[in-house]
N, C-alpha and C. Protein backbone atom coordinates (compact mmCIF):
# COMPACT_ATOMS: atom_id res chain seq x y z
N UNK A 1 10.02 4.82 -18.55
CA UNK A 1 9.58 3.76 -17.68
C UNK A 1 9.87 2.39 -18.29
N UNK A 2 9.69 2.39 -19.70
CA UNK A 2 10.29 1.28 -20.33
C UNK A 2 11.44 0.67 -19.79
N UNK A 3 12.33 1.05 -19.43
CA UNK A 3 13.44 1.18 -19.46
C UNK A 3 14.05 0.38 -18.34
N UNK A 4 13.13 0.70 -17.43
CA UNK A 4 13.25 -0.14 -15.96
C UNK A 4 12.08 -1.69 -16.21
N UNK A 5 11.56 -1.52 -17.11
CA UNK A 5 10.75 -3.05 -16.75
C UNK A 5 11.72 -3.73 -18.30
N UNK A 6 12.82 -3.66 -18.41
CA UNK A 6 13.38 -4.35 -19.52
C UNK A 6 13.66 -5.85 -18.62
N UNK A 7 13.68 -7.07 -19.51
CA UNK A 7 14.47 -7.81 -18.54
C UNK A 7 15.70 -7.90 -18.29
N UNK A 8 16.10 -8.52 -17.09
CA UNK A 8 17.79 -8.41 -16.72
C UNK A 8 18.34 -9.81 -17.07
N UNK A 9 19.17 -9.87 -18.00
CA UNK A 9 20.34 -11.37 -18.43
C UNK A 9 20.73 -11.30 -17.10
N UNK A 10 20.65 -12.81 -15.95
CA UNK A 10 21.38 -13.02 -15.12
C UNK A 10 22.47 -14.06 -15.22
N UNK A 11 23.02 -13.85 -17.17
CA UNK A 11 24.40 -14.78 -16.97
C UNK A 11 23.59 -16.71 -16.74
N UNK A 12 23.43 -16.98 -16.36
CA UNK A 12 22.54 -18.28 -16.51
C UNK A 12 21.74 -18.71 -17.61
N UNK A 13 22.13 -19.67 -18.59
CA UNK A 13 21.14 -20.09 -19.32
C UNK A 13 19.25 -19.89 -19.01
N UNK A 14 18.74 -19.49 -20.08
CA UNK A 14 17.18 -19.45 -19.70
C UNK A 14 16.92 -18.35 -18.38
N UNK A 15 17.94 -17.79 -17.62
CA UNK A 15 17.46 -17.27 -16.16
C UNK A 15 17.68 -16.01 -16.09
N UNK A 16 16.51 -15.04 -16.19
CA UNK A 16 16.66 -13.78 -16.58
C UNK A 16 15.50 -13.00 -14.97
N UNK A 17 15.39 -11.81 -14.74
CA UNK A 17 15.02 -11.18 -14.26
C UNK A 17 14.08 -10.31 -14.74
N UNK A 18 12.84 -9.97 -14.56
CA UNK A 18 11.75 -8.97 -14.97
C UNK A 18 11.38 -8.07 -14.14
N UNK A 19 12.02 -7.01 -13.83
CA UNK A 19 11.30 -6.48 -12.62
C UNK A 19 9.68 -6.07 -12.97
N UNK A 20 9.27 -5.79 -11.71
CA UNK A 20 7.07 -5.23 -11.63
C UNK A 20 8.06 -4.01 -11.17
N UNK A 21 7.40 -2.78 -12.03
CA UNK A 21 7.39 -1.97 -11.92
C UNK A 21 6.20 -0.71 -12.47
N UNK A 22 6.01 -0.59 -11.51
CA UNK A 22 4.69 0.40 -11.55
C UNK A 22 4.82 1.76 -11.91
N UNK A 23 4.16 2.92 -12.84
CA UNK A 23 4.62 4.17 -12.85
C UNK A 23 2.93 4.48 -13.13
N UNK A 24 2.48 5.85 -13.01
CA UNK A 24 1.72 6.54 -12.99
C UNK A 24 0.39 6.14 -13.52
N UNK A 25 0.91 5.80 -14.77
CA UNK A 25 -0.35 5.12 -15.81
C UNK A 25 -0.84 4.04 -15.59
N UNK A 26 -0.06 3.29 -14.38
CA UNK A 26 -0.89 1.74 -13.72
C UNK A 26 -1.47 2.41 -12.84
N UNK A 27 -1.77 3.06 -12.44
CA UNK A 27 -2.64 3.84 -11.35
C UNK A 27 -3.78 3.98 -11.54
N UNK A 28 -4.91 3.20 -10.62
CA UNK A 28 -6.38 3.58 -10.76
C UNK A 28 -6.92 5.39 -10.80
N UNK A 29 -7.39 5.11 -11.37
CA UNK A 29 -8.20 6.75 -10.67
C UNK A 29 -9.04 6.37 -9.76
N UNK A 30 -9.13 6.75 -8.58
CA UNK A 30 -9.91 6.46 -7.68
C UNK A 30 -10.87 7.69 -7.30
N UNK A 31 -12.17 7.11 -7.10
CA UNK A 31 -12.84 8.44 -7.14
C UNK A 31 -13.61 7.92 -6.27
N UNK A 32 -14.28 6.90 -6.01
CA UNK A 32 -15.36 5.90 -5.51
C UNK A 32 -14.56 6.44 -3.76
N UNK A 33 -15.68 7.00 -3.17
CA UNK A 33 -15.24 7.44 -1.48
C UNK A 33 -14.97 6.00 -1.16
N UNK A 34 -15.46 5.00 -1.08
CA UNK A 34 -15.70 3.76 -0.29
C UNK A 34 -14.22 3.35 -0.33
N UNK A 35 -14.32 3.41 -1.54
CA UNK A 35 -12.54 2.17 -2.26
C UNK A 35 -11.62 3.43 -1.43
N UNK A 36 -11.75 4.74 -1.99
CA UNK A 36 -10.44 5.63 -1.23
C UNK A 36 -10.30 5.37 0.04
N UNK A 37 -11.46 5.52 1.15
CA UNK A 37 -11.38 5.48 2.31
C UNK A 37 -10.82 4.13 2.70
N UNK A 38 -10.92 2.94 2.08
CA UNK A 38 -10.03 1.63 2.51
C UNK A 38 -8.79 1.41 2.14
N UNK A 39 -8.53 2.09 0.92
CA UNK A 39 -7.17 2.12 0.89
C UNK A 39 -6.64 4.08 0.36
N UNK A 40 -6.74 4.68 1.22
CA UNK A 40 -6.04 5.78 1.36
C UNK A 40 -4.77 6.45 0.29
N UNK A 41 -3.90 5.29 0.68
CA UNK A 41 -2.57 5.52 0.05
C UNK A 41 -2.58 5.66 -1.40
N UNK A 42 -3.62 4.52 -1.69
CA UNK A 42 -3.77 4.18 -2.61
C UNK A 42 -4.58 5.59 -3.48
N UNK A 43 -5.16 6.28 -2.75
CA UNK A 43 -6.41 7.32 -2.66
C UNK A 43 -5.13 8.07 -3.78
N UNK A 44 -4.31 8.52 -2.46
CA UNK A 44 -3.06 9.51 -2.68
C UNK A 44 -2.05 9.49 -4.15
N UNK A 45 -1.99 8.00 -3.70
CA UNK A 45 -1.07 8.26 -5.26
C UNK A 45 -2.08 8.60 -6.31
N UNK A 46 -3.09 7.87 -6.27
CA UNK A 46 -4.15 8.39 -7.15
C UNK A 46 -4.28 9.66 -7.78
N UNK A 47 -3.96 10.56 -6.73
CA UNK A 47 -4.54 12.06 -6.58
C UNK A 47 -3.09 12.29 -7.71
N UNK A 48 -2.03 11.89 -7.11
CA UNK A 48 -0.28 12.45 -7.75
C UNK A 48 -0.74 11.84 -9.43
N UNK A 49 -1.27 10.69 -9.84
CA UNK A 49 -1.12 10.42 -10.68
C UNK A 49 -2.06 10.72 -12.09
N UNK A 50 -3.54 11.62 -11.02
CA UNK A 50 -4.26 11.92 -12.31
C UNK A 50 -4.65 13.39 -12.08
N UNK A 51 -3.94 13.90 -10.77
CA UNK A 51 -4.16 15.48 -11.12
C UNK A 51 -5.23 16.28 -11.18
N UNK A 52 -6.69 15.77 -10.84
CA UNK A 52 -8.02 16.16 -11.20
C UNK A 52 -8.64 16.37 -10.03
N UNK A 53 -9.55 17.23 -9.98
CA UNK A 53 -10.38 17.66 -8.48
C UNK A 53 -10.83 16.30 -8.15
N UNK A 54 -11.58 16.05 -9.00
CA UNK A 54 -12.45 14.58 -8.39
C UNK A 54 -11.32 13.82 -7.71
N UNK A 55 -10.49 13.32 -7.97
CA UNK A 55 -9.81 12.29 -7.59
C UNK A 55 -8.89 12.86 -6.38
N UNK A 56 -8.39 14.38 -6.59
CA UNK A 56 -8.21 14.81 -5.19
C UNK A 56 -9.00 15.10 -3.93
N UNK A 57 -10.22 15.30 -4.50
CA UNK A 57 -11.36 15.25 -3.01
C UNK A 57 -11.77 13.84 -2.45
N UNK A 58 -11.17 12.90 -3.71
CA UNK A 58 -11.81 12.03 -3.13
C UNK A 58 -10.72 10.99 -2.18
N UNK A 59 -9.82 11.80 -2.39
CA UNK A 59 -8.41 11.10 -1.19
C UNK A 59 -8.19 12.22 -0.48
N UNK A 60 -9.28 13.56 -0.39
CA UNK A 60 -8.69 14.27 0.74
C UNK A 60 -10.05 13.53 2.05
N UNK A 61 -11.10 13.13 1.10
CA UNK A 61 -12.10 11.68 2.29
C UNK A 61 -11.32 11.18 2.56
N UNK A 62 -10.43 10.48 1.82
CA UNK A 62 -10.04 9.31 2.39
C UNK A 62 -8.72 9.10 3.53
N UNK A 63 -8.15 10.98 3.66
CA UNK A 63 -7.10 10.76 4.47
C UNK A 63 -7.98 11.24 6.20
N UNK A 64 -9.22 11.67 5.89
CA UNK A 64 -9.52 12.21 7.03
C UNK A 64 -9.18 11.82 8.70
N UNK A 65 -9.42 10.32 8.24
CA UNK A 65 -9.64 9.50 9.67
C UNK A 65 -8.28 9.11 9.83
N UNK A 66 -7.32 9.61 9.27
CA UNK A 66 -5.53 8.94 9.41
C UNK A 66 -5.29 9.75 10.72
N UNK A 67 -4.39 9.53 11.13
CA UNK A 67 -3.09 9.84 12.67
C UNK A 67 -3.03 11.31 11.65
N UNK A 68 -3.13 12.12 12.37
CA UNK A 68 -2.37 13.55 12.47
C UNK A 68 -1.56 13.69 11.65
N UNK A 69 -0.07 13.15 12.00
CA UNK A 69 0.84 13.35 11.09
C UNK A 69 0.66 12.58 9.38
N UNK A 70 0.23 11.67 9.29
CA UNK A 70 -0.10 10.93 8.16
C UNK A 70 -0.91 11.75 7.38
N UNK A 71 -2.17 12.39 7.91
CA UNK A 71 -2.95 13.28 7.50
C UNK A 71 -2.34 14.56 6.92
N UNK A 72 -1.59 15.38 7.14
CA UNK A 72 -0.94 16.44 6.83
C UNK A 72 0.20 16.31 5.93
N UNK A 73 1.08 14.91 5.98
CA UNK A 73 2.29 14.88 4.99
C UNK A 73 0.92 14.38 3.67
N UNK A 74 -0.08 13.60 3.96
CA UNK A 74 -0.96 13.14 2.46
C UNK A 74 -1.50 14.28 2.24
N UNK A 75 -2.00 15.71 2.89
CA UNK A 75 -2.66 16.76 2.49
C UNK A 75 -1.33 17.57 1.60
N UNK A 76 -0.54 17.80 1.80
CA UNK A 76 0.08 18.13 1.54
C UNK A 76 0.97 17.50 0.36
N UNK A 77 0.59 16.59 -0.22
CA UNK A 77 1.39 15.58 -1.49
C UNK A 77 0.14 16.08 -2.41
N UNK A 78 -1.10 15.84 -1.80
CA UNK A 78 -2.38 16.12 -2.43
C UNK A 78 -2.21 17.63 -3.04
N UNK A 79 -2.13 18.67 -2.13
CA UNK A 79 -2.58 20.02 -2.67
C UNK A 79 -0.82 20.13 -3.96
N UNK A 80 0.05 20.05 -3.16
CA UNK A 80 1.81 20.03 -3.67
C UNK A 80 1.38 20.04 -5.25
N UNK A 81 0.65 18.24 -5.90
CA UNK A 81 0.72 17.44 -6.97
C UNK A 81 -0.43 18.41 -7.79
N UNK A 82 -1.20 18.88 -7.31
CA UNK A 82 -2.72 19.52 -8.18
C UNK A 82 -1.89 20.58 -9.43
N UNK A 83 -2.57 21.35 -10.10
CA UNK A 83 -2.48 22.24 -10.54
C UNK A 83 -2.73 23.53 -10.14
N UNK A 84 -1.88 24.32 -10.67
CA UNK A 84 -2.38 25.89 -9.22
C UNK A 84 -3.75 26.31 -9.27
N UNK A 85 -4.17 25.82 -11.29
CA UNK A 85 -6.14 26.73 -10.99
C UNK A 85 -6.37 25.54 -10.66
N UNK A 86 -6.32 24.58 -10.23
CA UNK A 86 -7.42 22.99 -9.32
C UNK A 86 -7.24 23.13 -7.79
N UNK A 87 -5.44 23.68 -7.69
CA UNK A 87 -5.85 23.87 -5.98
C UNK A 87 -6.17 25.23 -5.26
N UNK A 88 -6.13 25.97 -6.20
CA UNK A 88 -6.85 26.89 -5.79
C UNK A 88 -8.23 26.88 -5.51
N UNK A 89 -8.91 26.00 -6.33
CA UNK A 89 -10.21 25.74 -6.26
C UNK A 89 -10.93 24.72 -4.96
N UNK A 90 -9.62 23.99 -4.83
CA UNK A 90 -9.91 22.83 -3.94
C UNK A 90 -10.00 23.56 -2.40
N UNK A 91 -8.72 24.69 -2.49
CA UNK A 91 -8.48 25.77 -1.11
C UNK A 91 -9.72 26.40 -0.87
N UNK A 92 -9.86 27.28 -1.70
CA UNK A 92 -11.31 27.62 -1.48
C UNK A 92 -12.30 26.69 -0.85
N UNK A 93 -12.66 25.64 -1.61
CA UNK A 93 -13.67 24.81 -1.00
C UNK A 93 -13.27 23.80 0.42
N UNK A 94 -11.86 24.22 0.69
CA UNK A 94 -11.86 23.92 2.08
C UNK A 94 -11.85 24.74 3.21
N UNK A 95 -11.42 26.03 2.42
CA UNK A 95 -11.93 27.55 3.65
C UNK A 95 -13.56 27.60 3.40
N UNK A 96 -14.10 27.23 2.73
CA UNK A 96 -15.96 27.42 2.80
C UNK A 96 -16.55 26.51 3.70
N UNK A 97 -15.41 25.09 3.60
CA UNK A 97 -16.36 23.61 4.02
C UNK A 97 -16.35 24.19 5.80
N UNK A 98 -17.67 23.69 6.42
CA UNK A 98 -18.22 23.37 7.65
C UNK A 98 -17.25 22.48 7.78
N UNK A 99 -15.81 22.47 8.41
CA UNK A 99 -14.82 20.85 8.84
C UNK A 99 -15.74 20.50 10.36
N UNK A 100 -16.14 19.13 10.19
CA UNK A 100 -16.88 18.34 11.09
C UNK A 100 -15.89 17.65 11.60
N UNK A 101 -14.72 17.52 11.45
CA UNK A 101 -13.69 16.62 11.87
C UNK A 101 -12.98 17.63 12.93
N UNK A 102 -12.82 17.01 13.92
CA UNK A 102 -12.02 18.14 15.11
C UNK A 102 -10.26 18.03 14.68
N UNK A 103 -9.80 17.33 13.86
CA UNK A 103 -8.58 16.97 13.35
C UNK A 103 -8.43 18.51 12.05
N UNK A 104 -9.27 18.19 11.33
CA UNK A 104 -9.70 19.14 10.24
C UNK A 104 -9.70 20.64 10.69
N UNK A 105 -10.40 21.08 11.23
CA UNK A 105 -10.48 22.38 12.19
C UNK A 105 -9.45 22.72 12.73
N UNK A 106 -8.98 21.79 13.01
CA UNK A 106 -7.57 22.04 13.94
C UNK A 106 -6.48 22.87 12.88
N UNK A 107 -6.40 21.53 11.80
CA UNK A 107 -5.52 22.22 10.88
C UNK A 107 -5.64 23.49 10.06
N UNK A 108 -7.30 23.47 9.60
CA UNK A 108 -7.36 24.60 9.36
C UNK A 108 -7.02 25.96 9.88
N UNK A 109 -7.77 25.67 11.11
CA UNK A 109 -6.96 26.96 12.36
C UNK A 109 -5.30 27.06 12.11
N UNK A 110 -4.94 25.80 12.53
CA UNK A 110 -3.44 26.52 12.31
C UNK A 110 -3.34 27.13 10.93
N UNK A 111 -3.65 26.74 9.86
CA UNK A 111 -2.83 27.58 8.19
C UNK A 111 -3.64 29.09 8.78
N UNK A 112 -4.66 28.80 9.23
CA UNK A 112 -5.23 30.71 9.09
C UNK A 112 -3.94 31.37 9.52
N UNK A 113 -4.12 30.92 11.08
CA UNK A 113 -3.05 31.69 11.95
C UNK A 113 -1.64 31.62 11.48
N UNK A 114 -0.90 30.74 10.94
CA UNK A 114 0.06 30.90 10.18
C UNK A 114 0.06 31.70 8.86
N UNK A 115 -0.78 31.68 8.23
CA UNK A 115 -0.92 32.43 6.69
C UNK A 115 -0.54 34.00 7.56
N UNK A 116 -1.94 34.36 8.70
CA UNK A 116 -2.06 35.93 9.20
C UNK A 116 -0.36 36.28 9.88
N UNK A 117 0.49 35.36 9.87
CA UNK A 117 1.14 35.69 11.13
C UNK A 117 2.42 35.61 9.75
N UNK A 118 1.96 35.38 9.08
CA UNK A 118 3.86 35.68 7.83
C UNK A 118 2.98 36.71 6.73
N UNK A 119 1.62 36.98 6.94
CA UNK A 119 1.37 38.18 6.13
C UNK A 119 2.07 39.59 6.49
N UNK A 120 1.46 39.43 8.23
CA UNK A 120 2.07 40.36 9.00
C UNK A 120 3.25 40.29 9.03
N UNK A 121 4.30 39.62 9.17
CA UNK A 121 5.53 39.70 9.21
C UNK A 121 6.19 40.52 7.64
N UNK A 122 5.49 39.89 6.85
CA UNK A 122 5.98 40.40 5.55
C UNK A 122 5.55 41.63 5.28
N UNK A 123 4.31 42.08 5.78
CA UNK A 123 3.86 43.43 5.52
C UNK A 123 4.98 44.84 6.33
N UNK A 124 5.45 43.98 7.58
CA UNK A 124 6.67 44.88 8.58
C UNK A 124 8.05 44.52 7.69
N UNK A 125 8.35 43.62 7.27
CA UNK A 125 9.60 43.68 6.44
C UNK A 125 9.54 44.46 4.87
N UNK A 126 8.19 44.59 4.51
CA UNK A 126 8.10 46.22 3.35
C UNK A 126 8.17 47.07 4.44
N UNK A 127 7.53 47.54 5.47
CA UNK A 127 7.84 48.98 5.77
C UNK A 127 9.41 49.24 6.62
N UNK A 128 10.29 48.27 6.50
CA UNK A 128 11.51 48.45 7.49
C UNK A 128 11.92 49.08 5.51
N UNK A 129 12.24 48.02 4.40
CA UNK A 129 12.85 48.22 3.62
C UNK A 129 12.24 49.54 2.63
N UNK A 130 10.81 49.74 3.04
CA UNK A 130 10.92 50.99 2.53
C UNK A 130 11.34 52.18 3.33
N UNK A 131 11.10 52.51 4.78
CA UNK A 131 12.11 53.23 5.56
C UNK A 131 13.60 53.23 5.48
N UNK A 132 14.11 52.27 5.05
CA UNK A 132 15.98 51.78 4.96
C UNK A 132 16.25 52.70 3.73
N UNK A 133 14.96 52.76 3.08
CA UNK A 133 15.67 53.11 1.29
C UNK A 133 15.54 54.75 1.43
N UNK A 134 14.71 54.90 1.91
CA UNK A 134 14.56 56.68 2.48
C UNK A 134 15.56 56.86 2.89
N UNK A 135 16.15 56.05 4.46
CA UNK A 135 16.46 56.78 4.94
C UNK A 135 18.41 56.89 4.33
N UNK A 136 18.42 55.67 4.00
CA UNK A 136 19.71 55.01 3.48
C UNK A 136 19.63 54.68 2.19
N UNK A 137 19.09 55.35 1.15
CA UNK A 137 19.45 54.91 -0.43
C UNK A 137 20.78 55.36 -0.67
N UNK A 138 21.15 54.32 -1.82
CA UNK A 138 20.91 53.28 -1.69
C UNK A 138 21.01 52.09 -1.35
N UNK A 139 20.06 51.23 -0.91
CA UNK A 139 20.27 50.06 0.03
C UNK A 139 21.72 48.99 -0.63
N UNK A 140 22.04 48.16 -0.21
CA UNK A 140 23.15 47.34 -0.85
C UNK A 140 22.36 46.15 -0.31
N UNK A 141 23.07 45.21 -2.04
CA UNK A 141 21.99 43.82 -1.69
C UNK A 141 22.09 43.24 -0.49
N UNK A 142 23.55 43.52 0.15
CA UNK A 142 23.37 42.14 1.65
C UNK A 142 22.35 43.28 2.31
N UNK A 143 22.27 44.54 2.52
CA UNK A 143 20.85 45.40 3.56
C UNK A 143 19.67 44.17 3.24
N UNK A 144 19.67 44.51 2.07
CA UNK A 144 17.94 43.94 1.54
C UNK A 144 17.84 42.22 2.23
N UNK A 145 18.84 42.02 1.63
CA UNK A 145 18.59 39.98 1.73
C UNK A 145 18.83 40.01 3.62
N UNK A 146 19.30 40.93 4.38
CA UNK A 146 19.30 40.73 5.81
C UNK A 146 18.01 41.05 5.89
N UNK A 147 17.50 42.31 5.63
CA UNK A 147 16.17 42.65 5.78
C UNK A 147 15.15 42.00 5.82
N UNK A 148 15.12 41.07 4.39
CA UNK A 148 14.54 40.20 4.14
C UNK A 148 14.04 38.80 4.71
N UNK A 149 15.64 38.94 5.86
CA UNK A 149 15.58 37.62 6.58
C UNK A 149 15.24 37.79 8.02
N UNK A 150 14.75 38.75 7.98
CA UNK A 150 13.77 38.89 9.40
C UNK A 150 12.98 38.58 9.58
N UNK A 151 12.25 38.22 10.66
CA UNK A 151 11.27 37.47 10.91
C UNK A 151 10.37 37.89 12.12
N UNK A 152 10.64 38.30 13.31
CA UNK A 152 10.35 38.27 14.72
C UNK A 152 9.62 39.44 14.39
N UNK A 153 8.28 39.62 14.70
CA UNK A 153 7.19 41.00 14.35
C UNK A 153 7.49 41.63 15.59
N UNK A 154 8.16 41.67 16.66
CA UNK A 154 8.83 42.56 17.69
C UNK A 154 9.70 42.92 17.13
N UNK A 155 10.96 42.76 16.51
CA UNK A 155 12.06 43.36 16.28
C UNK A 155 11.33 44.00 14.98
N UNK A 156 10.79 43.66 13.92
CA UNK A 156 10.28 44.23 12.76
C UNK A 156 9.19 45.75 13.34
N UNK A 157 8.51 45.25 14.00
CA UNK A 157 7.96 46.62 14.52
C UNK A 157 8.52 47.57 15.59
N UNK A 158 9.70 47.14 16.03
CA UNK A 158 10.38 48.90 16.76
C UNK A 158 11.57 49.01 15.80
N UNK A 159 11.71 48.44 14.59
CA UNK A 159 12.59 48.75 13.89
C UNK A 159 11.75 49.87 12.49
N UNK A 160 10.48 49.52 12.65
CA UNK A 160 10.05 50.34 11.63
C UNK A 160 9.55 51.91 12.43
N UNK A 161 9.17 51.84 13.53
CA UNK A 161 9.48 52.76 14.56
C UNK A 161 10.93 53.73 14.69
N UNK A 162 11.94 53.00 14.64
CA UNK A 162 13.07 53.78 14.92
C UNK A 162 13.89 54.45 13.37
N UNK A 163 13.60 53.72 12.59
CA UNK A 163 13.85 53.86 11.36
C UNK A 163 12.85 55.12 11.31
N UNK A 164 11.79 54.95 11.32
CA UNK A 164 10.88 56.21 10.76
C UNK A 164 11.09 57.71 11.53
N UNK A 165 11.94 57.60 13.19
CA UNK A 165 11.78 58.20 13.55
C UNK A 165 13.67 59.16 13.63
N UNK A 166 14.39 57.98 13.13
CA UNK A 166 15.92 58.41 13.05
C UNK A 166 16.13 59.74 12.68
N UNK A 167 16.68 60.59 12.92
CA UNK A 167 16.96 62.18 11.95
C UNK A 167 18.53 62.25 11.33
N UNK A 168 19.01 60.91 11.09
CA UNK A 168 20.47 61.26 10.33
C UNK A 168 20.80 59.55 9.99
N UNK A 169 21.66 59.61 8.73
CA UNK A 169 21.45 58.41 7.80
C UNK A 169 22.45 57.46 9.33
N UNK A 170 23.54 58.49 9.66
CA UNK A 170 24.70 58.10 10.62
C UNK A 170 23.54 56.87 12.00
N UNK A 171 22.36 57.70 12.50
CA UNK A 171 21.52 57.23 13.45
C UNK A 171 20.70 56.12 12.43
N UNK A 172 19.83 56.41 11.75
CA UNK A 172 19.34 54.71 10.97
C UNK A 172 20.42 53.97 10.44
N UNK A 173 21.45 54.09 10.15
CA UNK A 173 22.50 52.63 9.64
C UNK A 173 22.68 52.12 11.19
N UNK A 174 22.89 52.94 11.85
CA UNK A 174 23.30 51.89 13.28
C UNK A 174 22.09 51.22 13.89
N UNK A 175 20.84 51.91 13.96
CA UNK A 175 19.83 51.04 14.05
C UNK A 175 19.50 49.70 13.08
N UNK A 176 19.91 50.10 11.96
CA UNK A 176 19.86 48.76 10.89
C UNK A 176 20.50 47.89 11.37
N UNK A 177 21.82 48.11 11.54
CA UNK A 177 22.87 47.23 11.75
C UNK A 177 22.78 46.38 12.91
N UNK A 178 22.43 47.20 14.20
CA UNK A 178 22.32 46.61 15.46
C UNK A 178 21.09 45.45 15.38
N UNK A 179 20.14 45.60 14.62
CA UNK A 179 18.93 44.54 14.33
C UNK A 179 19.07 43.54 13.83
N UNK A 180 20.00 44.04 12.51
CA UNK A 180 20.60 42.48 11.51
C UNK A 180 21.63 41.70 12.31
N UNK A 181 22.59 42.61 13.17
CA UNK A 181 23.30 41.69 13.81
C UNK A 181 22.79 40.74 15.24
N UNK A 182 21.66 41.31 15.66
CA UNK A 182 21.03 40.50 16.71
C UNK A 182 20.45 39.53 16.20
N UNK A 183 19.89 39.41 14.94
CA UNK A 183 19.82 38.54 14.17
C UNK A 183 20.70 37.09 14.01
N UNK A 184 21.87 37.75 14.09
CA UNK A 184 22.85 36.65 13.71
C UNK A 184 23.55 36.03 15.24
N UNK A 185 22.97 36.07 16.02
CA UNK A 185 23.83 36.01 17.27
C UNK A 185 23.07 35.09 17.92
């Protein structure tokens, strides 16, 4: 950081350049709800710059009352910047918290339903690739990484259906195949 607040020779006697440059360690810790909630941003970098529960709960107050989108790119810099055992801790205490905010709830609802809806997806892309390996060992990496890149829990569940129910490797490769390539189309 030194490095950038050096001054700049602008060739002119006496007339040089200093840039203000700010990095992490000029950063308040902000913890005080009042001060976060008036300046937010300020909340945020806060949170990036000291890494600590306190100072992240106390700019996840302060993004509450923001626009939607503002709210979710700062939740998301917030949880991103933590440490995995601090946001784990912080997650928790936001799947426990009563959200009084109809903004809050909202979002929460969506991560549930998103978390449940790529569990499930991922739980049907183990049983296609463990049916593929039965039925077709052994798999070849492009099988797996196509496999892998499925997504649609309709095609993942009559594929783990037809796979389980194929009686010749000749009948599950063409079911494989016909899935990965609808895939690509």
């Amino acid at each position: 950081m030194r490095w950038a607040r050096r001054r700049i020779e602008l060739g002119h006697p006496d007339f040089s350049l200093a840039p203000i440059v700010l990095g992490f360690e000029d950063l308040p810790r902000v913890v005080d709800p009042v001060t976060a909630r008036e300046l937010p941003e300020l909340a945020v970098l806060s949170s990036m710059a000291h890494r600590d529960l306190e100072v992240a709960e106390a700019a996840l107050d302060a993004i509450a009352a923001l626009p939607e989108d503002l709210n979710r790119l700062y939740l998301d810099v917030i949880l991103t910047e933590l440490p995995d055992h601090l946001r784990r801790i912080l997650e928790d205490r936001m799947q426990r918290h009563e959200f009084e905010a109809e903004l809050a709830r909202r979002h929460y609802a969506q991560g549930v339903r998103v978390g449940q809806q790529e569990g499930r997806a991922e739980g049907l892309r183990a049983a296609v690739l463990a049916f593929a390996r039965v039925r077709l060992a052994p798999l070849s990496p492009d099988d797996v990484a196509a496999i892998s890149g499925l997504c649609d829990e309709h095609a993942l569940t009559e594929l783990v259906d037809t796979l389980a129910q194929a009686e010749t490797v000749a009948s599950a490769r063409a079911v494989l195949d016909a899935a990965i390539a609808g895939t690509r189309t």
